[in-house]
Protein backbone atom coordinates (compact mmCIF):
# COMPACT_ATOMS: atom_id res chain seq x y z
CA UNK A 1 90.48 7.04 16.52
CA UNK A 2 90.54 7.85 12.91
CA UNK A 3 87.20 9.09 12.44
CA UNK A 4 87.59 11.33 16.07
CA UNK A 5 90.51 13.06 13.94
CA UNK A 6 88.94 13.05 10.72
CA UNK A 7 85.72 14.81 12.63
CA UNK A 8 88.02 17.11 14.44
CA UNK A 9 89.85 18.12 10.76
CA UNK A 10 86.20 18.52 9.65
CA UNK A 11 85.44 21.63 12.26
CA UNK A 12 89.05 22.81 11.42
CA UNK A 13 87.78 23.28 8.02
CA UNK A 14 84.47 24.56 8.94
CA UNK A 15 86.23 26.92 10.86
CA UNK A 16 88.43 28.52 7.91
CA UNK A 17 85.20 28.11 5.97
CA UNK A 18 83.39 30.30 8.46
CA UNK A 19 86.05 33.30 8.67
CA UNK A 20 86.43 33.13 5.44
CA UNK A 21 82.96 33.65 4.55
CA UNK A 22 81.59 35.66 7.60
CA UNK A 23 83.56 39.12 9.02
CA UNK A 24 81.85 38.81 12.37
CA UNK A 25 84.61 35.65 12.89
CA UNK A 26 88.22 36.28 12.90
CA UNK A 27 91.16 33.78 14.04
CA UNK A 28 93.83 35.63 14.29
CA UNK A 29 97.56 34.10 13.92
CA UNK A 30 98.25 31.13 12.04
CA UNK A 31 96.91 27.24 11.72
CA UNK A 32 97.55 26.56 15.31
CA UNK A 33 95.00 28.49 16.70
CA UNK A 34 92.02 27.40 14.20
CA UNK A 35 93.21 23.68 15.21
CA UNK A 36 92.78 24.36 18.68
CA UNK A 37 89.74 26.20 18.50
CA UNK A 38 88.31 23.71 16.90
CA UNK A 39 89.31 21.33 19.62
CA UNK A 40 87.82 23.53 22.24
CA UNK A 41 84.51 23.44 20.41
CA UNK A 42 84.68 19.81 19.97
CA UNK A 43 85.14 19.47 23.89
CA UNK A 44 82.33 22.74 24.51
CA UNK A 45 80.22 20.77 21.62
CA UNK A 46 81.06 17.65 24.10
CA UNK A 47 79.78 19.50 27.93
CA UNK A 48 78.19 22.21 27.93
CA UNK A 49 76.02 21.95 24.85
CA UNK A 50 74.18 18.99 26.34
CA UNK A 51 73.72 20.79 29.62
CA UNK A 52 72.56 24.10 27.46
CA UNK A 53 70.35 21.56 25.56
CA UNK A 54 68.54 19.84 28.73
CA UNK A 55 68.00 23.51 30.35
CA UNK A 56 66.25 25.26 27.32
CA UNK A 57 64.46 22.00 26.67
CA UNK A 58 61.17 23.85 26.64
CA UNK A 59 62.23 26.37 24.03
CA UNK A 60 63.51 24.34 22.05
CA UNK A 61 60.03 22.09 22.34
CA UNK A 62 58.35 25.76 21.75
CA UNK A 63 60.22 26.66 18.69
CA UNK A 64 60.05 22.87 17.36
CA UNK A 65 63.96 22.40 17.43
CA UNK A 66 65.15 25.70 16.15
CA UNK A 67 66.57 27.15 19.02
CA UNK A 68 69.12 24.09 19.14
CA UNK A 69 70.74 26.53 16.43
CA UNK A 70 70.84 29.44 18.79
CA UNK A 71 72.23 26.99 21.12
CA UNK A 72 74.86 26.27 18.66
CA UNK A 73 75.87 29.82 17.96
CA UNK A 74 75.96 30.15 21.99
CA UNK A 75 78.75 27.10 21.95
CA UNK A 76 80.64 28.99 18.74
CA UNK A 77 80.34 32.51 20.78
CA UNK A 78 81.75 30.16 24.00
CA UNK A 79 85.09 29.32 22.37
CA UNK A 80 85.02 33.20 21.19
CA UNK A 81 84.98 33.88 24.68
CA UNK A 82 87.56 31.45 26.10
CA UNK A 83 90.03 31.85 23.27
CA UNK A 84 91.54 35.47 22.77
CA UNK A 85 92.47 34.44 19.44
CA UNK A 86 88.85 33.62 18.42
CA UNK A 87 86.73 36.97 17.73
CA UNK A 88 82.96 35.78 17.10
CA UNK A 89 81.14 39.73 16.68
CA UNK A 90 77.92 39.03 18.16
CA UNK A 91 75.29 35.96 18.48
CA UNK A 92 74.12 36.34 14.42
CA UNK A 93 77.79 36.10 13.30
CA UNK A 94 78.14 32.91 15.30
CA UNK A 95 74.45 31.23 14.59
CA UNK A 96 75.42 31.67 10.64
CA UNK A 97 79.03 30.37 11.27
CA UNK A 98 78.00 27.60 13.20
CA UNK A 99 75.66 26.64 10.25
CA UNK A 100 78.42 26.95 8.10
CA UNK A 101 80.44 24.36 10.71
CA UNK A 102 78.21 22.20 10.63
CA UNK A 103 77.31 22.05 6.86
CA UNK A 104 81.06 21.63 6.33
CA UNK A 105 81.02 18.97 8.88
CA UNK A 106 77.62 16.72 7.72
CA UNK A 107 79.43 16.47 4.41
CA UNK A 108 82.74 15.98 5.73
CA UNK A 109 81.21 12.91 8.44
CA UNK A 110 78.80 11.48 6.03
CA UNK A 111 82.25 9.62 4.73
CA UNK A 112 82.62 8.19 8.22
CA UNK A 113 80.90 4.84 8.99
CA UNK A 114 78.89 4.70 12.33
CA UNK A 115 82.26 2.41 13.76
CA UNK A 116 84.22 6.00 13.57
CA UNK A 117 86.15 4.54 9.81
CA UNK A 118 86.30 6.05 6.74
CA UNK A 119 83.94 4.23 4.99
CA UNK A 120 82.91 4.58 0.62
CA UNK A 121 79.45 3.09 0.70
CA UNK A 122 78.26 1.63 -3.03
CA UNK A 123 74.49 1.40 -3.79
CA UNK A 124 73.39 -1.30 -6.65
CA UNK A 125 70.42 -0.79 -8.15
CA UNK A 126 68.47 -3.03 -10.06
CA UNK A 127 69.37 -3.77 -13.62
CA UNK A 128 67.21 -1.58 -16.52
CA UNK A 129 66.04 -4.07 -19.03
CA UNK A 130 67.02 -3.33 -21.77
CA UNK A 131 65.55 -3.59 -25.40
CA UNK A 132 66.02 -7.10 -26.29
CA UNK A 133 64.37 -7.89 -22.59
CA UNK A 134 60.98 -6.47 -22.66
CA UNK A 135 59.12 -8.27 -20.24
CA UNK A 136 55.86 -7.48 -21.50
C-alpha cells in the first residue's frame, strides 16, 4: 500500500513537472485537481493502455517499441479529455509530458522494492588493495 501511494505521489509530481515545463499542459485550480488527475491516469495507465497496447501491437512491432510513447501521450491526452481541469494542447504536448511523467516517475520508483516498500539498496564492492598489499 505504501509503494501504490508513493507511485501515485510520483505522477503527482510528474504532473507539476510537466505544466511546469511544457505550455501545451495546464491544470487549472489548485493541488486537488493535479492529485486527481494523476489518479485518473494511474487508473487510464491501469485499462485502457493495455487494451491500446494489444490493438496497435503491430505498430508498435513496426516501429520497434516507439509508438508505446505515442500510446502514452494518447493516455495523457485521455485524462485531458475526461477532466475539464486538465488542458493537454495537442498529441506533441502530451507525448513530451508524458516523457517527462515518466522520467519523474522511473526515478521516483527506482526507490521502491519489487514488494511495493521503500527500499535503500547498498552495493559492496570488492576491497582495492592497497599499497602495502600488492599481490604481485
Amino acid at each position: 500500500m505504501q509503494g501504490m501511494i508513493i507511485r501515485w505521489a510520483m505522477n503527482v509530481v510528474g504532473l507539476f513537472v510537466a505544466e511546469g515545463l511544457l505550455e501545451g499542459i495546464q491544470v487549472t485550480g489548485g493541488a486537488f485537481e493535479f492529485f486527481l488527475a494523476a489518479l485518473l491516469l494511474g487508473f487510464v495507465n491501469a485499462i485502457v493502455r493495455p487494451i491500446a497496447i494489444l490493438f496497435t501491437l503491430p505498430a508498435t512491432i513496426l516501429s520497434m517499441g516507439l509508438f508505446l510513447w505515442v500510446i502514452n501521450g494518447a493516455m495523457l491526452a485521455l485524462v485531458g479529455w475526461l477532466m475539464p481541469t486538465v488542458h493537454v494542447a495537442g498529441l506533441w504536448s502530451a507525448m513530451l509530458g508524458s516523457l517527462i511523467i515518466g522520467g519523474v516517475a522511473w526515478v521516483g520508483n527506482s526507490f521502491i522494492g519489487p514488494k511495493g516498500k521503500v527500499e535503500v539498496m547498498v552495493a559492496q564492492g570488492r576491497p582495492v588493495p592497497g599499497p602495502d598489499r600488492l599481490d604481485g
